[in-house]
Protein backbone atom coordinates (compact mmCIF):
# COMPACT_ATOMS: atom_id res chain seq x y z
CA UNK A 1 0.00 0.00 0.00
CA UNK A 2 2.87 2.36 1.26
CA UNK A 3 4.56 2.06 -2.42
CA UNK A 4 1.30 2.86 -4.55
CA UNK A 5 1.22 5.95 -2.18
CA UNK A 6 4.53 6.38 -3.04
CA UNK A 7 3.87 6.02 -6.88
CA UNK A 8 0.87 8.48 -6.68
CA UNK A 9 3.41 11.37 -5.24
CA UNK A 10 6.15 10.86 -7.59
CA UNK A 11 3.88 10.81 -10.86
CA UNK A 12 1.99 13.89 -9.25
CA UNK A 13 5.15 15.58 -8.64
CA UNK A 14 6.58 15.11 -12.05
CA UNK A 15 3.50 17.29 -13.21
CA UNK A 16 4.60 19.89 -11.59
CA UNK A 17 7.78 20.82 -13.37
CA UNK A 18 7.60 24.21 -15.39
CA UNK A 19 5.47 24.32 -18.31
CA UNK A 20 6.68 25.46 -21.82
CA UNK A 21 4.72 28.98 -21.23
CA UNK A 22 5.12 32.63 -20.68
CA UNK A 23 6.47 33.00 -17.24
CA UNK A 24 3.30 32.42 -14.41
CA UNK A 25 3.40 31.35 -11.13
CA UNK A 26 5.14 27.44 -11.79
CA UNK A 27 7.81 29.77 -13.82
CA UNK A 28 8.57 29.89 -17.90
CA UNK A 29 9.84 32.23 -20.43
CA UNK A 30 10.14 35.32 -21.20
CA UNK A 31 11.63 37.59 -23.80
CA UNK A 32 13.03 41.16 -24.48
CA UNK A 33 13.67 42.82 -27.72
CA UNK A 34 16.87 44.27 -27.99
CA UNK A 35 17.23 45.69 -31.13
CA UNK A 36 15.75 44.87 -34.68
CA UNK A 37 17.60 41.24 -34.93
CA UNK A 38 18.91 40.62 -31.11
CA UNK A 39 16.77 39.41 -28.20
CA UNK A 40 17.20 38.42 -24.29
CA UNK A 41 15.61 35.33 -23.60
CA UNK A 42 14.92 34.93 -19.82
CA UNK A 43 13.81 31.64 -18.25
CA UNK A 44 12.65 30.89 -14.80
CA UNK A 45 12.04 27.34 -13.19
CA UNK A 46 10.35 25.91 -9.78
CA UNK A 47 11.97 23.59 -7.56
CA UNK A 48 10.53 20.44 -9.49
CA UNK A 49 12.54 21.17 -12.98
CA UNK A 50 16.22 20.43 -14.19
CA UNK A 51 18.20 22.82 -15.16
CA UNK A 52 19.03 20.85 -18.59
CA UNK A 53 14.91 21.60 -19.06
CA UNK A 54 15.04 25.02 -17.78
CA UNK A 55 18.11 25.14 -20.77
CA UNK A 56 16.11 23.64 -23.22
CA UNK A 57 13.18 26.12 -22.78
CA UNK A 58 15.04 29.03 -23.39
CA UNK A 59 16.62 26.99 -26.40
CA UNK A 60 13.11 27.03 -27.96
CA UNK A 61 11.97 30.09 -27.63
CA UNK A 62 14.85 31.56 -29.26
CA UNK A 63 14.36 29.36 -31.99
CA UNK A 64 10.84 30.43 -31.85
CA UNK A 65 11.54 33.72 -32.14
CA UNK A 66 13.87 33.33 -35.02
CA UNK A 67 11.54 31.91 -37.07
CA UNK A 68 8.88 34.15 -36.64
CA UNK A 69 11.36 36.92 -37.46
CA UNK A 70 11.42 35.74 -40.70
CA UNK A 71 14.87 34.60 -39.88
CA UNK A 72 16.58 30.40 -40.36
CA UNK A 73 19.65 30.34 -38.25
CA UNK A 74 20.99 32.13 -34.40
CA UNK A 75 23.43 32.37 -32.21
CA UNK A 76 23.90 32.70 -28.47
CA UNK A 77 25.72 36.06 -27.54
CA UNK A 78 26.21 36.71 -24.28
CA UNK A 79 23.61 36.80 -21.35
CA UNK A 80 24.55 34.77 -18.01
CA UNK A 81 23.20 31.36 -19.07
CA UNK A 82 21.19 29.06 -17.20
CA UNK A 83 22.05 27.66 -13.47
CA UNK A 84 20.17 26.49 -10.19
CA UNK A 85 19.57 28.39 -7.28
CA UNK A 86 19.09 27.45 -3.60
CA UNK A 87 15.26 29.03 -3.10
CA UNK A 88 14.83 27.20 -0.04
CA UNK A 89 14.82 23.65 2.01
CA UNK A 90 12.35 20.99 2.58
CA UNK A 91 10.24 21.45 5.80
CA UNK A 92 11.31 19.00 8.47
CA UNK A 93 9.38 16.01 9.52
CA UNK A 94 10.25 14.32 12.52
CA UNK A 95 8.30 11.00 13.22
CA UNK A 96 7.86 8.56 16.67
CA UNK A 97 8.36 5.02 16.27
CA UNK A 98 8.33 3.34 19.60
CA UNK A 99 11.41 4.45 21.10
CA UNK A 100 13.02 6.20 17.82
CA UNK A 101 12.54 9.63 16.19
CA UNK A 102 13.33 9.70 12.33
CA UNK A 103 13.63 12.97 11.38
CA UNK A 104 13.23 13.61 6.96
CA UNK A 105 13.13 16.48 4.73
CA UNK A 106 15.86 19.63 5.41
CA UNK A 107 17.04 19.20 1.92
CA UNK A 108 17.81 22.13 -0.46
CA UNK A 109 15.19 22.88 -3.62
CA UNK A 110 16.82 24.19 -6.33
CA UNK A 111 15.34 26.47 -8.78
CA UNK A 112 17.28 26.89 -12.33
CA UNK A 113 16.94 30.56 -13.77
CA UNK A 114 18.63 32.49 -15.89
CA UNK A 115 18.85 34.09 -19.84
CA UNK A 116 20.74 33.94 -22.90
CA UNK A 117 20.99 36.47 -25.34
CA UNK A 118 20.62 35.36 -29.18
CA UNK A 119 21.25 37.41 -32.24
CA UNK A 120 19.52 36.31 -35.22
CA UNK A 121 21.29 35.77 -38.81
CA UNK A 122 20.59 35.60 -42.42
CA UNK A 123 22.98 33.82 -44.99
CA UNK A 124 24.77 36.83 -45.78
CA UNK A 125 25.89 37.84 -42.34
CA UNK A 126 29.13 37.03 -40.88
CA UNK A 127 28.90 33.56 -38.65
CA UNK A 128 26.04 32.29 -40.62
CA UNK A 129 27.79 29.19 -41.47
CA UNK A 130 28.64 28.46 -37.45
CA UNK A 131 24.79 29.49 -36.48
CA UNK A 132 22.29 26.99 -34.31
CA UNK A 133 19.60 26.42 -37.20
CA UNK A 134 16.28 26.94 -35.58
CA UNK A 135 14.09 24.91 -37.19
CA UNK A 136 16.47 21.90 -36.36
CA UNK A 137 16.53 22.87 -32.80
CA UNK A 138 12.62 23.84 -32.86
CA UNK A 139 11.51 20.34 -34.07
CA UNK A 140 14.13 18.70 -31.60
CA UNK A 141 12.99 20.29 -28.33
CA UNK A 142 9.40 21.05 -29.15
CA UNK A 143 8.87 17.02 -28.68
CA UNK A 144 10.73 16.86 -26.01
CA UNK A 145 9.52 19.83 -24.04
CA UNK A 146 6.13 21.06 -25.09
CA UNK A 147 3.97 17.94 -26.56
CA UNK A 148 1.19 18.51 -28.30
């Protein structure tokens, strides 16, 4: 009984890992236009995504964005990139069996956050050739991140 309890928590908690979406209150994207072909792509996660998903999100958007620019191919710039964060820890639980006390939980959460800024190319511009194509990287991570 105690594992199908278990099983119940762990599929409802891998629900609750941050949506490919505008940024609400379980975190997502967000995006700034610098300048006609340059924008800041910002990304914020809750304690129950990865950091290689928090990655990937702003990955698609900024293919996204390129190809609704009216542009094929971008490249990463500058920004600070994507890392985890200590938000916060686990609330304690202390429990009484018989004559012992096991005590759970303390543990850090972790919240990835971050942005990358991406400056869209045509064929003609310098470090075309070396660009992330976004219609390769769209169709890669759109499966894998926001399923239809």
């Amino acid at each position: 009984m105690k594992w199908l309890v278990g099983a119940s928590v762990a599929l409802a908690l891998a629900g609750c890992q941050t949506a490919y979406q505008k940024t609400g209150l379980t975190g997502g994207y967000d995006e700034l236009r610098l300048s006609e072909n340059t924008y800041r792509v910002s990304v914020k996660g809750n304690g129950f995504t990865s950091k290689e998903r928090a990655g990937d999100i702003a990955l698609l958007r900024a293919a996204e964005l390129t190809l609704e620019s009216g542009y094929d191919r971008f490249a990463v710039v500058g920004g600070e990139g994507v890392s985890s964060q200590v938000s916060g820890f686990d609330p304690i639980q202390t429990n009484r069996y018989g004559n012992t006390l096991v005590t759970t939980g303390g543990d850090p959460v972790f919240k990835p956050g971050g942005n990358i800024v991406v400056r869209m190319l045509r064929p003609k511009d310098a470090g075309y050739a070396d660009a992330l194509d976004a219609t390769l990287i769209a169709t890669q991570l759109r499966s894998k991140i926001a399923p239809s």
